[in-house]
PDB file of N, CA and C in Angstrom:
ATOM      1  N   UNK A   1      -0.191   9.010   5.160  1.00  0.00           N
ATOM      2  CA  UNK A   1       0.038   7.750   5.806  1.00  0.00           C
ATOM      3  C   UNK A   1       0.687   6.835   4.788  1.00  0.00           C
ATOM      4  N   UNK A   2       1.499   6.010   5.319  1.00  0.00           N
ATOM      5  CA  UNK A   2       2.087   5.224   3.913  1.00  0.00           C
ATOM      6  C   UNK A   2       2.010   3.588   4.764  1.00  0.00           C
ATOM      7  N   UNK A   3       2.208   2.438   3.665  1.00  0.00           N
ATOM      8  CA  UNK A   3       2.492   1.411   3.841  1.00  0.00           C
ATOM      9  C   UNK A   3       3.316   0.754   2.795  1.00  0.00           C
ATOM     10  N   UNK A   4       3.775  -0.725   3.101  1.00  0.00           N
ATOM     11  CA  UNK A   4       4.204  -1.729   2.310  1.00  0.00           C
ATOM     12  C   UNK A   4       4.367  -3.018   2.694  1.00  0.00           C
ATOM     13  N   UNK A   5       4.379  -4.038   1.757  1.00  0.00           N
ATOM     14  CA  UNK A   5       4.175  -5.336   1.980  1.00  0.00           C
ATOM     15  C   UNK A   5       4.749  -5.667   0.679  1.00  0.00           C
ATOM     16  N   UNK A   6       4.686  -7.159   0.511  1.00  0.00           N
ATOM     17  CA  UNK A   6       5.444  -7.699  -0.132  1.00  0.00           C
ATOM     18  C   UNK A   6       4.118  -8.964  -0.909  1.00  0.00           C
ATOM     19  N   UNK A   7       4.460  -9.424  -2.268  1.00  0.00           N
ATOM     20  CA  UNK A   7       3.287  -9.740  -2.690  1.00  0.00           C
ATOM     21  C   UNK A   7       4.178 -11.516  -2.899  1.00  0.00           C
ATOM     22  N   UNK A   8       3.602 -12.339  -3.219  1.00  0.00           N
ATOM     23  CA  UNK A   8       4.037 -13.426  -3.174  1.00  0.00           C
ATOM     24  C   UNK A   8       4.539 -14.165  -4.098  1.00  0.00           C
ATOM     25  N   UNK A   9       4.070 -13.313  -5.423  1.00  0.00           N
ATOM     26  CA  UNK A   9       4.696 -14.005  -6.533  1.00  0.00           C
ATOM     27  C   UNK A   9       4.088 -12.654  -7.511  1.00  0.00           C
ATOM     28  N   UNK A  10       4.463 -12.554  -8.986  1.00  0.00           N
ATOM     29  CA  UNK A  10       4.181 -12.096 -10.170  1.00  0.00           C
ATOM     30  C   UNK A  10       3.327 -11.911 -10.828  1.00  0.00           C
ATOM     31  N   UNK A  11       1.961 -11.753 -10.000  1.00  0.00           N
ATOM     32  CA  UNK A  11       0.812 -12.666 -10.809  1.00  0.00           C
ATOM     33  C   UNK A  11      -0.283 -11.146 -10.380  1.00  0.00           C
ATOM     34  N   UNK A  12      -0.958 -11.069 -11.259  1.00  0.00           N
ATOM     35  CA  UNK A  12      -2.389 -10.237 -10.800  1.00  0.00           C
ATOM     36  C   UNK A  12      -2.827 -10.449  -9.325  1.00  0.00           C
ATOM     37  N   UNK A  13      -3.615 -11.821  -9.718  1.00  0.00           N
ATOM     38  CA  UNK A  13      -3.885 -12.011  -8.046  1.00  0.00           C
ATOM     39  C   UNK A  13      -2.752 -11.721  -6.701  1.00  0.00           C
ATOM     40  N   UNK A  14      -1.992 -12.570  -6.843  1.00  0.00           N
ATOM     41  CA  UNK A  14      -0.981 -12.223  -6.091  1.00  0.00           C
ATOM     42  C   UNK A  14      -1.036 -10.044  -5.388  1.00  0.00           C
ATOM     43  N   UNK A  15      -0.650  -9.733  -6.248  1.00  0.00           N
ATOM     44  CA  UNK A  15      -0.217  -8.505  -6.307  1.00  0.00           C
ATOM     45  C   UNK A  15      -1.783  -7.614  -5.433  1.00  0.00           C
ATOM     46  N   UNK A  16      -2.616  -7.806  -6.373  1.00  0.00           N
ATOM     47  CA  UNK A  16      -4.013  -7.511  -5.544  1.00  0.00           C
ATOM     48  C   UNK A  16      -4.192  -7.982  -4.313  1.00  0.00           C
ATOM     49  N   UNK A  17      -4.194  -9.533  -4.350  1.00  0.00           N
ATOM     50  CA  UNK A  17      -4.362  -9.780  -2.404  1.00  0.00           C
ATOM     51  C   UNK A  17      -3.294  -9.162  -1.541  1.00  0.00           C
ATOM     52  N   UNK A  18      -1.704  -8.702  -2.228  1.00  0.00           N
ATOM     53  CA  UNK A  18      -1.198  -8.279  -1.294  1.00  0.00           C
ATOM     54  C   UNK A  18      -1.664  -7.027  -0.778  1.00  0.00           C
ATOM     55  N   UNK A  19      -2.032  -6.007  -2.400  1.00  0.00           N
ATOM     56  CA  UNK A  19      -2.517  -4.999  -2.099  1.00  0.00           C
ATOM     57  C   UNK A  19      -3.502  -4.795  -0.927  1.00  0.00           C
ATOM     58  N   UNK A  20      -4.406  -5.236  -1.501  1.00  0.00           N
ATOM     59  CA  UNK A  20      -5.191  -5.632  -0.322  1.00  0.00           C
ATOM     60  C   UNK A  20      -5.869  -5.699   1.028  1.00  0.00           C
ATOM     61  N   UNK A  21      -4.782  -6.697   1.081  1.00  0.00           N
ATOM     62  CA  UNK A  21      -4.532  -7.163   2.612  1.00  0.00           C
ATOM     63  C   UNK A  21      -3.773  -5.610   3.540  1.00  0.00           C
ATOM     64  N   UNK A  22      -3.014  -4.962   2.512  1.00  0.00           N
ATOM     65  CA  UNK A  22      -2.681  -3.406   2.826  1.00  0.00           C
ATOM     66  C   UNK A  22      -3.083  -2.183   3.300  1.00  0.00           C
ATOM     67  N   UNK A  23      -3.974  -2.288   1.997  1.00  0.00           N
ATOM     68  CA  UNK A  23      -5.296  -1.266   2.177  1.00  0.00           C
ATOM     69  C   UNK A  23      -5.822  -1.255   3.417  1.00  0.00           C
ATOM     70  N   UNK A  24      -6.394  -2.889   3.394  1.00  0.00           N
ATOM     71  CA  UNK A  24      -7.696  -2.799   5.237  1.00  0.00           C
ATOM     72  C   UNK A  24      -6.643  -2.505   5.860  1.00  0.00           C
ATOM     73  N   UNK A  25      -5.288  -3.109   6.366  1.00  0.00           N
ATOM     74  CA  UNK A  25      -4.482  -2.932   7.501  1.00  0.00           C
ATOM     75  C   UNK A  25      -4.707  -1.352   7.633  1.00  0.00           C
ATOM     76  N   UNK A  26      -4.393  -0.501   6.904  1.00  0.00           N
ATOM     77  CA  UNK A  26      -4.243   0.831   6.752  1.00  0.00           C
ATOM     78  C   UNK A  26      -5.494   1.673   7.394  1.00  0.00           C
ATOM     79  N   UNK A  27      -6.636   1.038   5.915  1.00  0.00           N
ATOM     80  CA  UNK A  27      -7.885   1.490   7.013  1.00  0.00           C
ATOM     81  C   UNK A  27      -8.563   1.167   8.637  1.00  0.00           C
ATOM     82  N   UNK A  28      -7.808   0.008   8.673  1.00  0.00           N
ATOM     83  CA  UNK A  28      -8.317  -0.736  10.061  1.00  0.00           C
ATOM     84  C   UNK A  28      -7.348   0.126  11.349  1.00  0.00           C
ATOM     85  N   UNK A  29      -6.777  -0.003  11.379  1.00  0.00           N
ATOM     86  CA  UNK A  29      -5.228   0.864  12.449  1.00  0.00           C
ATOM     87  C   UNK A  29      -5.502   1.962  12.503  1.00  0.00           C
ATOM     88  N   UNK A  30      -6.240   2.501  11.251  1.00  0.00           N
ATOM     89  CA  UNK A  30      -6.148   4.432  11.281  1.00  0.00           C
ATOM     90  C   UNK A  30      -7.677   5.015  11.645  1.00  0.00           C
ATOM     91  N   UNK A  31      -8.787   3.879  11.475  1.00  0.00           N
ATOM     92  CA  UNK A  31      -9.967   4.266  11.278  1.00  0.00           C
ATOM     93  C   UNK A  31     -10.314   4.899  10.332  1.00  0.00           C
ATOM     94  N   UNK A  32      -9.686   4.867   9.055  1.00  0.00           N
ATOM     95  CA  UNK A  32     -10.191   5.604   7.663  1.00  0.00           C
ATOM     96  C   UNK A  32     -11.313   5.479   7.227  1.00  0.00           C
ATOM     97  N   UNK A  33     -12.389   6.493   6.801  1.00  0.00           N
ATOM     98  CA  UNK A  33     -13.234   6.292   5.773  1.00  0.00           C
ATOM     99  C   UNK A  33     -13.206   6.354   4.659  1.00  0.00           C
ATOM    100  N   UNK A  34     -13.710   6.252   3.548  1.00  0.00           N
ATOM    101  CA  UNK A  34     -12.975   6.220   1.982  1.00  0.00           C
ATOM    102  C   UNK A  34     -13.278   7.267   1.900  1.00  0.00           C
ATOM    103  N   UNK A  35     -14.470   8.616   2.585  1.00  0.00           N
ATOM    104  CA  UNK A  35     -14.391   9.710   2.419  1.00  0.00           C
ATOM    105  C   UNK A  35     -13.232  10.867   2.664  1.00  0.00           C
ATOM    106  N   UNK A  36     -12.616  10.331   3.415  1.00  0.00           N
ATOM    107  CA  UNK A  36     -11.472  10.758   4.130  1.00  0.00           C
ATOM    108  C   UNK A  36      -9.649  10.601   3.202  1.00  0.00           C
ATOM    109  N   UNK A  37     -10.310   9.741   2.121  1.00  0.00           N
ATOM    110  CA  UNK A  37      -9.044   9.576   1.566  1.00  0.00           C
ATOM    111  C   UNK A  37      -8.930  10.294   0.274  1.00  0.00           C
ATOM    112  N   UNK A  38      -8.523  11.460   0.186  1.00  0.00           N
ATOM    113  CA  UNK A  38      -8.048  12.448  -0.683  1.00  0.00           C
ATOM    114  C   UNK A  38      -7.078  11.853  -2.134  1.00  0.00           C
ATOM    115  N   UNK A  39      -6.026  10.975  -2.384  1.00  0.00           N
ATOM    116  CA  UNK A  39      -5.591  10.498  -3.111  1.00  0.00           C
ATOM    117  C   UNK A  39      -4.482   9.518  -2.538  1.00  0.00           C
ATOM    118  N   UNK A  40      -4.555   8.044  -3.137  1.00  0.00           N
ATOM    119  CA  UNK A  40      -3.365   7.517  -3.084  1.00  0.00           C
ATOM    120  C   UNK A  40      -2.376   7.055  -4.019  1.00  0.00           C
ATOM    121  N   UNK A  41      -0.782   6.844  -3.809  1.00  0.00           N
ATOM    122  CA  UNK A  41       0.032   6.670  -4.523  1.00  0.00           C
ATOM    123  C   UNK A  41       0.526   5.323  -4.650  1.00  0.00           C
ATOM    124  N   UNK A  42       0.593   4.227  -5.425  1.00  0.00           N
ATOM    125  CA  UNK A  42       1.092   3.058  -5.587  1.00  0.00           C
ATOM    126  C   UNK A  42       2.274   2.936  -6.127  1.00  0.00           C
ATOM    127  N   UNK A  43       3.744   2.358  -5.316  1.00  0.00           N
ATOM    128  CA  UNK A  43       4.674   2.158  -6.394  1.00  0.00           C
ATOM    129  C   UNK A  43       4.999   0.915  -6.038  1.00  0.00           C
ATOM    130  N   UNK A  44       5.570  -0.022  -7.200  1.00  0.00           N
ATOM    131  CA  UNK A  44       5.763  -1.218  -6.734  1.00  0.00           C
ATOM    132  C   UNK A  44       7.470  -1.598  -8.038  1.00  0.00           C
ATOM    133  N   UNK A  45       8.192  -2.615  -6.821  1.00  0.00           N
ATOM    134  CA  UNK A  45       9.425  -2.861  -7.517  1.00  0.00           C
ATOM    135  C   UNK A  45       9.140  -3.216  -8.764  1.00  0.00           C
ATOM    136  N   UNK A  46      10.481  -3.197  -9.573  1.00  0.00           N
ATOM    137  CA  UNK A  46      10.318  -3.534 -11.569  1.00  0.00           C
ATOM    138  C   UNK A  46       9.683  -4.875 -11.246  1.00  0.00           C
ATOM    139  N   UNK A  47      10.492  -6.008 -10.299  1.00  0.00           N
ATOM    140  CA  UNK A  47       9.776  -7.012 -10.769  1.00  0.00           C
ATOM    141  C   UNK A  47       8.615  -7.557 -10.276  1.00  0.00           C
ATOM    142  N   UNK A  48       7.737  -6.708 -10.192  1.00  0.00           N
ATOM    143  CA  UNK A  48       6.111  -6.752 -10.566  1.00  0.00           C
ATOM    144  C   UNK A  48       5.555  -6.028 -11.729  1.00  0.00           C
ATOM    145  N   UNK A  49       4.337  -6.671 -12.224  1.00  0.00           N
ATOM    146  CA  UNK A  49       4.335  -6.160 -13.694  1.00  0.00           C
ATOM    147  C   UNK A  49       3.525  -6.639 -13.998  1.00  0.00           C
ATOM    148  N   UNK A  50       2.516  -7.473 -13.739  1.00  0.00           N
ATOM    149  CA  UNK A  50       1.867  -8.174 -14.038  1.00  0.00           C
ATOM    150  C   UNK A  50       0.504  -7.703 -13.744  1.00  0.00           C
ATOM    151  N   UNK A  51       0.302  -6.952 -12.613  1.00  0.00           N
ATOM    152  CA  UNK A  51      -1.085  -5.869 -12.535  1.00  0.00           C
ATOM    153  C   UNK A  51      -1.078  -4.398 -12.085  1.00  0.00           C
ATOM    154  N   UNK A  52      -1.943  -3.831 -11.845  1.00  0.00           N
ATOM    155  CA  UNK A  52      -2.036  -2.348 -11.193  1.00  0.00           C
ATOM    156  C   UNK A  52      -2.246  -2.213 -10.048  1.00  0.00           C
ATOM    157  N   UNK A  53      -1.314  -2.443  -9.226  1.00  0.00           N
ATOM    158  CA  UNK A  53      -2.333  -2.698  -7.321  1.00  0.00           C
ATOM    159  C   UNK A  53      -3.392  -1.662  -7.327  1.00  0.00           C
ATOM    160  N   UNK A  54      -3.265  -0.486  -7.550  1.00  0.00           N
ATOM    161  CA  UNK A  54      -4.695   0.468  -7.513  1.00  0.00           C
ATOM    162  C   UNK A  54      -5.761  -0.190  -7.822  1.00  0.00           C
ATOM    163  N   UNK A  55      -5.630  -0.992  -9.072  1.00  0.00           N
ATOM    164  CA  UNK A  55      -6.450  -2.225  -9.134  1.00  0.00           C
ATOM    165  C   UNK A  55      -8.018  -2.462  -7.681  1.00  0.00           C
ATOM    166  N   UNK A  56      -6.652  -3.181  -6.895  1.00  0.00           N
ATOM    167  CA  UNK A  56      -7.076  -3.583  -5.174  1.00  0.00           C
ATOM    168  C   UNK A  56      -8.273  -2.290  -4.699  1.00  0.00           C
ATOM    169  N   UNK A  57      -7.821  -1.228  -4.693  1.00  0.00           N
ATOM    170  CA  UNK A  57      -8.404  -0.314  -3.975  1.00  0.00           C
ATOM    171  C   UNK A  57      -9.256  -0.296  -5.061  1.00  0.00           C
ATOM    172  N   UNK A  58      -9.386   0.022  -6.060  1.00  0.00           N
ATOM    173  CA  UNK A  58     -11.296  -0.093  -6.406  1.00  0.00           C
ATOM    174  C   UNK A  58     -11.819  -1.191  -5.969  1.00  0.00           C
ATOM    175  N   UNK A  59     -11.650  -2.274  -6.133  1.00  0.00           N
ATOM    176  CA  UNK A  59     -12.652  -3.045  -5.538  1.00  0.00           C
ATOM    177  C   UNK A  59     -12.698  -3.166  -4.060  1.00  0.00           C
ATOM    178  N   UNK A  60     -11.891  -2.355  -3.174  1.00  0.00           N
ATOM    179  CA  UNK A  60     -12.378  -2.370  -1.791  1.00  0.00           C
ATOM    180  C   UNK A  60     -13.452  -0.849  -1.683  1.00  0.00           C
ATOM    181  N   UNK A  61     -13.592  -0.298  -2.972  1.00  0.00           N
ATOM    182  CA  UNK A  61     -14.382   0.743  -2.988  1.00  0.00           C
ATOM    183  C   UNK A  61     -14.337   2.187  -2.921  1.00  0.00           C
ATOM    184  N   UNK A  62     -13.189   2.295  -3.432  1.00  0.00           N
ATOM    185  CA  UNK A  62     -11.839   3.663  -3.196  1.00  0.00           C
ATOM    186  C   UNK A  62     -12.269   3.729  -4.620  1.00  0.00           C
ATOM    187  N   UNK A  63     -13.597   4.349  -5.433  1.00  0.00           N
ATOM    188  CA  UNK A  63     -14.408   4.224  -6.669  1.00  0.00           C
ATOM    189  C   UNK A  63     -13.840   5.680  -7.137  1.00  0.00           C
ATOM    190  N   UNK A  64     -13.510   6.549  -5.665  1.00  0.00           N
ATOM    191  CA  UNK A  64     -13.786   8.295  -6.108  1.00  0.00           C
ATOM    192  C   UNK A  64     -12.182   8.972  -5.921  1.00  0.00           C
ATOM    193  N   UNK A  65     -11.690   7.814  -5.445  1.00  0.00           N
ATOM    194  CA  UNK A  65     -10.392   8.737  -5.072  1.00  0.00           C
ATOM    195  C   UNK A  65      -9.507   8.399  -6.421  1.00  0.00           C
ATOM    196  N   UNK A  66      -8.467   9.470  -6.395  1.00  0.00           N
ATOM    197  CA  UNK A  66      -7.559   9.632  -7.341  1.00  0.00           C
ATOM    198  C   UNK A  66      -6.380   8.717  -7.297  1.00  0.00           C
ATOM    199  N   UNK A  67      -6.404   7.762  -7.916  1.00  0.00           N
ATOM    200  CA  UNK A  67      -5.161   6.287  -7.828  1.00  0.00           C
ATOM    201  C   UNK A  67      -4.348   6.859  -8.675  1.00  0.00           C
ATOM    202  N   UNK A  68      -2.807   6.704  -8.162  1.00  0.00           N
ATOM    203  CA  UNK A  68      -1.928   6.799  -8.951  1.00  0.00           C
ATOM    204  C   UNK A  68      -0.902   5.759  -8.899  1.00  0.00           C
ATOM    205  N   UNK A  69      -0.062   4.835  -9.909  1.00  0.00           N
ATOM    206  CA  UNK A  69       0.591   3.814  -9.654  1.00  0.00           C
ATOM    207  C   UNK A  69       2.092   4.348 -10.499  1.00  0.00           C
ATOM    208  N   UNK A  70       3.353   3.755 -10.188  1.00  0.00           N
ATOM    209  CA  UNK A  70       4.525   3.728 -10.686  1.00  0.00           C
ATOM    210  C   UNK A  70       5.444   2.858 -10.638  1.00  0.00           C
ATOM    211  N   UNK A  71       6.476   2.267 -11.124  1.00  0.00           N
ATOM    212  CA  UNK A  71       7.401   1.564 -10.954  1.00  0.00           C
ATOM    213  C   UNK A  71       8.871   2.308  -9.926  1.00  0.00           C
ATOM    214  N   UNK A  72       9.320   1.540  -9.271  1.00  0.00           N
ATOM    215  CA  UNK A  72      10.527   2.271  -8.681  1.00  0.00           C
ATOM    216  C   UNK A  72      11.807   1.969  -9.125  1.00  0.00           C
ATOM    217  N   UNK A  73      12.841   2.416  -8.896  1.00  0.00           N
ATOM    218  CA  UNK A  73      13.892   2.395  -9.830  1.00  0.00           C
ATOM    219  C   UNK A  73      14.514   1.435  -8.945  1.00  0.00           C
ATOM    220  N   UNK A  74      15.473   0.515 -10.075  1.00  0.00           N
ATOM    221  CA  UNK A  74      15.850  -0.534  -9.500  1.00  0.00           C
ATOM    222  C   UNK A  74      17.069   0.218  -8.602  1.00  0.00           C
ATOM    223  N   UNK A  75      17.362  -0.596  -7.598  1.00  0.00           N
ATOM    224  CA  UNK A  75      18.419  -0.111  -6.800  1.00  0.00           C
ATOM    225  C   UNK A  75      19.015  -1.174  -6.354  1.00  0.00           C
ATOM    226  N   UNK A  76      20.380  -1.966  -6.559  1.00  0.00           N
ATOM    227  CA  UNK A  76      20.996  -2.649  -5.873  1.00  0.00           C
ATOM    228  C   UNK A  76      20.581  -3.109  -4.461  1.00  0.00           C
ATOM    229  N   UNK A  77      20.212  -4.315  -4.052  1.00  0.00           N
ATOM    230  CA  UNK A  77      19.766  -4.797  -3.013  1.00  0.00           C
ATOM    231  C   UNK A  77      18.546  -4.568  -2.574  1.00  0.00           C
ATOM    232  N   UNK A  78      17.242  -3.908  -3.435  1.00  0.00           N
ATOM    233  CA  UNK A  78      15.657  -3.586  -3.200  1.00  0.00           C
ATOM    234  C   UNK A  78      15.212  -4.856  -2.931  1.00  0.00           C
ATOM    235  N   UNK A  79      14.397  -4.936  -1.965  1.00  0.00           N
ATOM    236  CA  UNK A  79      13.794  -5.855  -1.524  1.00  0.00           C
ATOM    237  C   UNK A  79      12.496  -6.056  -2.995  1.00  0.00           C
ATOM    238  N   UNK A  80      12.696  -7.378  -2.877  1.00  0.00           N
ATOM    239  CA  UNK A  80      11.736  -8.533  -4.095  1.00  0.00           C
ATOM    240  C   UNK A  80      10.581  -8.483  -4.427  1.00  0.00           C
ATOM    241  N   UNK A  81       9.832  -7.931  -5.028  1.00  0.00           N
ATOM    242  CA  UNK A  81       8.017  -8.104  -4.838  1.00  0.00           C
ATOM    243  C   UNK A  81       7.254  -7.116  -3.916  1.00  0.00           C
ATOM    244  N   UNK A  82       7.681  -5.950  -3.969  1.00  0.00           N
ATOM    245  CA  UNK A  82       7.175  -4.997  -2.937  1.00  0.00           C
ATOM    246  C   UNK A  82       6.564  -3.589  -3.536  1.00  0.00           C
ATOM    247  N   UNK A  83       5.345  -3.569  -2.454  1.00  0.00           N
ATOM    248  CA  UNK A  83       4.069  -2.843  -2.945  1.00  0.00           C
ATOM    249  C   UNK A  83       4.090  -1.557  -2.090  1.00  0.00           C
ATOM    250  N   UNK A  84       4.518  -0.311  -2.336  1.00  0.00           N
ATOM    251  CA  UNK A  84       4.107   0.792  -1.248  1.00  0.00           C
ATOM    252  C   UNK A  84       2.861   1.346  -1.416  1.00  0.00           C
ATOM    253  N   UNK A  85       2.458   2.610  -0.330  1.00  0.00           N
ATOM    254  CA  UNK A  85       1.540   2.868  -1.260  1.00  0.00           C
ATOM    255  C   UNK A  85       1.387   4.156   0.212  1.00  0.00           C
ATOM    256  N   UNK A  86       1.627   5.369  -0.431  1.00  0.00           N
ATOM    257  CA  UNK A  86       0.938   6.882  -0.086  1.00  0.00           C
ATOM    258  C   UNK A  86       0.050   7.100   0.233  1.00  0.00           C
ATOM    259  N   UNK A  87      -0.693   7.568   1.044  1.00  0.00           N
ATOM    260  CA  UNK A  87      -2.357   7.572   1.058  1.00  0.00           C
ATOM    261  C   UNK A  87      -2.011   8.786   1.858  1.00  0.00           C
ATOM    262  N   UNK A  88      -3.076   9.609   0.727  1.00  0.00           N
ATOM    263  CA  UNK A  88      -3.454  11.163   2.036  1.00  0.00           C
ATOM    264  C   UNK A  88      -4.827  11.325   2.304  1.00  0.00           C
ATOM    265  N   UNK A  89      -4.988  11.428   3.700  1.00  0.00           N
ATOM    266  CA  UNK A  89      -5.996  11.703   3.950  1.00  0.00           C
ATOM    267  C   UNK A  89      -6.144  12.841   4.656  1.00  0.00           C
ATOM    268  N   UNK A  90      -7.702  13.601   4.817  1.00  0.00           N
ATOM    269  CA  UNK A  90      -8.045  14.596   5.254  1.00  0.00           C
ATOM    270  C   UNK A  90      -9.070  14.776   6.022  1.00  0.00           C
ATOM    271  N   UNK A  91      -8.742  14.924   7.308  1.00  0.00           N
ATOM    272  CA  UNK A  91      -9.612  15.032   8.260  1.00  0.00           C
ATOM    273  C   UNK A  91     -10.059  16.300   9.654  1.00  0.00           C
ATOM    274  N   UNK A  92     -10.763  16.466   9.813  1.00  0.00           N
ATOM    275  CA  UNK A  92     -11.075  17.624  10.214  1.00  0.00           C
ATOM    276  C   UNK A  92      -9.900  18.182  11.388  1.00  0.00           C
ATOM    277  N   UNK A  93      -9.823  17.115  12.434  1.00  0.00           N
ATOM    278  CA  UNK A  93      -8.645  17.186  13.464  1.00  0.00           C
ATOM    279  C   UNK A  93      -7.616  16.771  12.970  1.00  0.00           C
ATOM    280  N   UNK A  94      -6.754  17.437  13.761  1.00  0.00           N
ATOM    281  CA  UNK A  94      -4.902  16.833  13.153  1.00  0.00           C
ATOM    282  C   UNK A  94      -5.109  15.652  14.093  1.00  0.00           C
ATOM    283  N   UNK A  95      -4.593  14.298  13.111  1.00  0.00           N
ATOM    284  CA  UNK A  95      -4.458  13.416  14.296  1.00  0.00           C
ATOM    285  C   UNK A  95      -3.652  12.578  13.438  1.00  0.00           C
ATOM    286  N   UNK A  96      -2.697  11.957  14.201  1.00  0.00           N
ATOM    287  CA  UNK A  96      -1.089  11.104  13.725  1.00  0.00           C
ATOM    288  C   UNK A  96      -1.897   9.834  12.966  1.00  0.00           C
ATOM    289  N   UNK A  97      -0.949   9.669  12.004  1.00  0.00           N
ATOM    290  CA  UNK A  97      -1.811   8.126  11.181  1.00  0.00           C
ATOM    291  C   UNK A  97      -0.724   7.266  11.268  1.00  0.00           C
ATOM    292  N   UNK A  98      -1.129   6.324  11.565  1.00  0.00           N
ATOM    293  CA  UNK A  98      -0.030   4.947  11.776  1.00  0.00           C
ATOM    294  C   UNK A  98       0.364   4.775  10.719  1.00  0.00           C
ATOM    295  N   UNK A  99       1.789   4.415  10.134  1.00  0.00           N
ATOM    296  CA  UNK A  99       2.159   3.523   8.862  1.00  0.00           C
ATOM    297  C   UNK A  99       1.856   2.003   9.301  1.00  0.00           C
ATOM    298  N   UNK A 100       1.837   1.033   8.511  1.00  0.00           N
ATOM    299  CA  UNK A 100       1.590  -0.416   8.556  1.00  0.00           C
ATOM    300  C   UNK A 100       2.791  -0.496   7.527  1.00  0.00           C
ATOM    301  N   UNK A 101       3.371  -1.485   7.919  1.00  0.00           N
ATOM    302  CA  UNK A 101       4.377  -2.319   7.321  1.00  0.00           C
ATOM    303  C   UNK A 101       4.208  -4.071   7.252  1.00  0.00           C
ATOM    304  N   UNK A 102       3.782  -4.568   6.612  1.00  0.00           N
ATOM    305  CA  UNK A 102       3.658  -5.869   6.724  1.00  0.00           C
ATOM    306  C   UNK A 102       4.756  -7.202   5.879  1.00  0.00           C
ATOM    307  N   UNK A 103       4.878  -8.270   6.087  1.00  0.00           N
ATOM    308  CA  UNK A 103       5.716  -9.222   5.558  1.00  0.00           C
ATOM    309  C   UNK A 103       7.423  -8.751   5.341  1.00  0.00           C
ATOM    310  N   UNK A 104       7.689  -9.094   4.335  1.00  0.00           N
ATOM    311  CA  UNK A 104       8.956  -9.096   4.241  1.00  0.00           C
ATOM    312  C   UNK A 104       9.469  -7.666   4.034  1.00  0.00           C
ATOM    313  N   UNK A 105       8.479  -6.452   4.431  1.00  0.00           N
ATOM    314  CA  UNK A 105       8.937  -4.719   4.371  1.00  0.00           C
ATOM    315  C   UNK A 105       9.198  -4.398   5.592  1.00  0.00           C
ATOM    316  N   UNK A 106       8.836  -4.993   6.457  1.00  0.00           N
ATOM    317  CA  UNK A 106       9.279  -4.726   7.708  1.00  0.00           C
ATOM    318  C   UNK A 106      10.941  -4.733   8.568  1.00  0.00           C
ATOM    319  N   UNK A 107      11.833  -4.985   7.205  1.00  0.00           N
ATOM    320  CA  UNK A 107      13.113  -4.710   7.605  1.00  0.00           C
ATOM    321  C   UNK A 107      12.607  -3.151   7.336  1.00  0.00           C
ATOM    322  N   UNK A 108      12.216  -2.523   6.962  1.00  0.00           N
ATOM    323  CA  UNK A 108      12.603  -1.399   6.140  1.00  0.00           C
ATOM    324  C   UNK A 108      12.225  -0.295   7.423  1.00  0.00           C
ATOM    325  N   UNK A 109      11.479  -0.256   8.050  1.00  0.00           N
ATOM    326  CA  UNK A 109      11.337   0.468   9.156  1.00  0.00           C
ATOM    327  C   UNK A 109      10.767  -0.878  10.595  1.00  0.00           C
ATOM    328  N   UNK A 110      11.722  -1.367  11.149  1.00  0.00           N
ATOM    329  CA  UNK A 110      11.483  -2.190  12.065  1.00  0.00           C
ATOM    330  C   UNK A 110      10.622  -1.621  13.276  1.00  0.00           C
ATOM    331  N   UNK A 111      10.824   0.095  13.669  1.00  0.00           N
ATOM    332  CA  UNK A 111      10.063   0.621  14.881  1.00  0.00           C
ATOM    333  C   UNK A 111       8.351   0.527  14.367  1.00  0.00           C
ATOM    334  N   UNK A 112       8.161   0.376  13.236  1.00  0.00           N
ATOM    335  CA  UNK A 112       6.893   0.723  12.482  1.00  0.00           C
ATOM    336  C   UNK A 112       6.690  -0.690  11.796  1.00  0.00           C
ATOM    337  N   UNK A 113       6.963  -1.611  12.854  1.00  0.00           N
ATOM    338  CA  UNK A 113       6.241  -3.079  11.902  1.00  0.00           C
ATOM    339  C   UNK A 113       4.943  -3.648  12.420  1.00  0.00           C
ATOM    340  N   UNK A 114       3.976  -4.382  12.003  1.00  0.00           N
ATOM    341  CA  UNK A 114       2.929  -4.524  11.671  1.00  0.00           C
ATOM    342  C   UNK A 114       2.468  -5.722  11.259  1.00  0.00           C
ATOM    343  N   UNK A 115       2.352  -6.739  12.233  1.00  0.00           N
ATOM    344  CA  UNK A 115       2.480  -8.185  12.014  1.00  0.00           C
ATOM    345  C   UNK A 115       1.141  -8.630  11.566  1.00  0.00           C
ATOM    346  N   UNK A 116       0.928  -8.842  10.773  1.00  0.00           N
ATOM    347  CA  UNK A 116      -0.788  -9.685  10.347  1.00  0.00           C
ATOM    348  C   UNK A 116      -1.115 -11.036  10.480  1.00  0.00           C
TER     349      UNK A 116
END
């Protein structure tokens, strides 16, 4: 399942509440349990830098899963302050997991936006 959002400024906090606010969307839409979440992936544009969004997910209690974070390569015209983030989960039935797209990522897949 993947998401992204956009964080509001440069700052730890910042970057965490966007995270955040991500995470629940993700768990809330999909019905996730944190047992259920096998490992997630964080990448966020160069110009953030200032914290670890994985950060976010421990303190929503994601204590056991395997966080991984990266920077993405700059690319001409990347949208500003933006947080993705991979999440696999594993669950007994096959069943489709919503992406969430929130704030200013929602150009990026418009059929898959996600208004908060």
């Amino acid at each position: 399942m993947r998401g992204a959002t956009v964080a509001r400024e440069n700052s730890p906090e910042a970057i965490w509440d966007a995270t955040a606010e991500l995470v629940q969307a993700l768990v809330e839409r999909n019905a996730i349990v944190v047992d259920e979440v096998v490992a997630a992936f964080f990448t966020m544009t160069p110009d953030l830098d200032a914290a670890f969004p994985a950060y976010a997910a421990r303190r929503l209690g994601w204590n056991e899963v395997p966080l991984l974070g990266a920077a993405e390569t700059p690319v001409p015209g990347m949208p500003e302050r933006m947080i993705r983030v991979l999440v696999e989960v594993e669950r007994p039935e096959r069943q489709r997991l919503t992406p969430v797209y929130l704030h200013g990522t929602i150009s990026l897949r418009p059929d898959l936006a996600t208004e908060r």
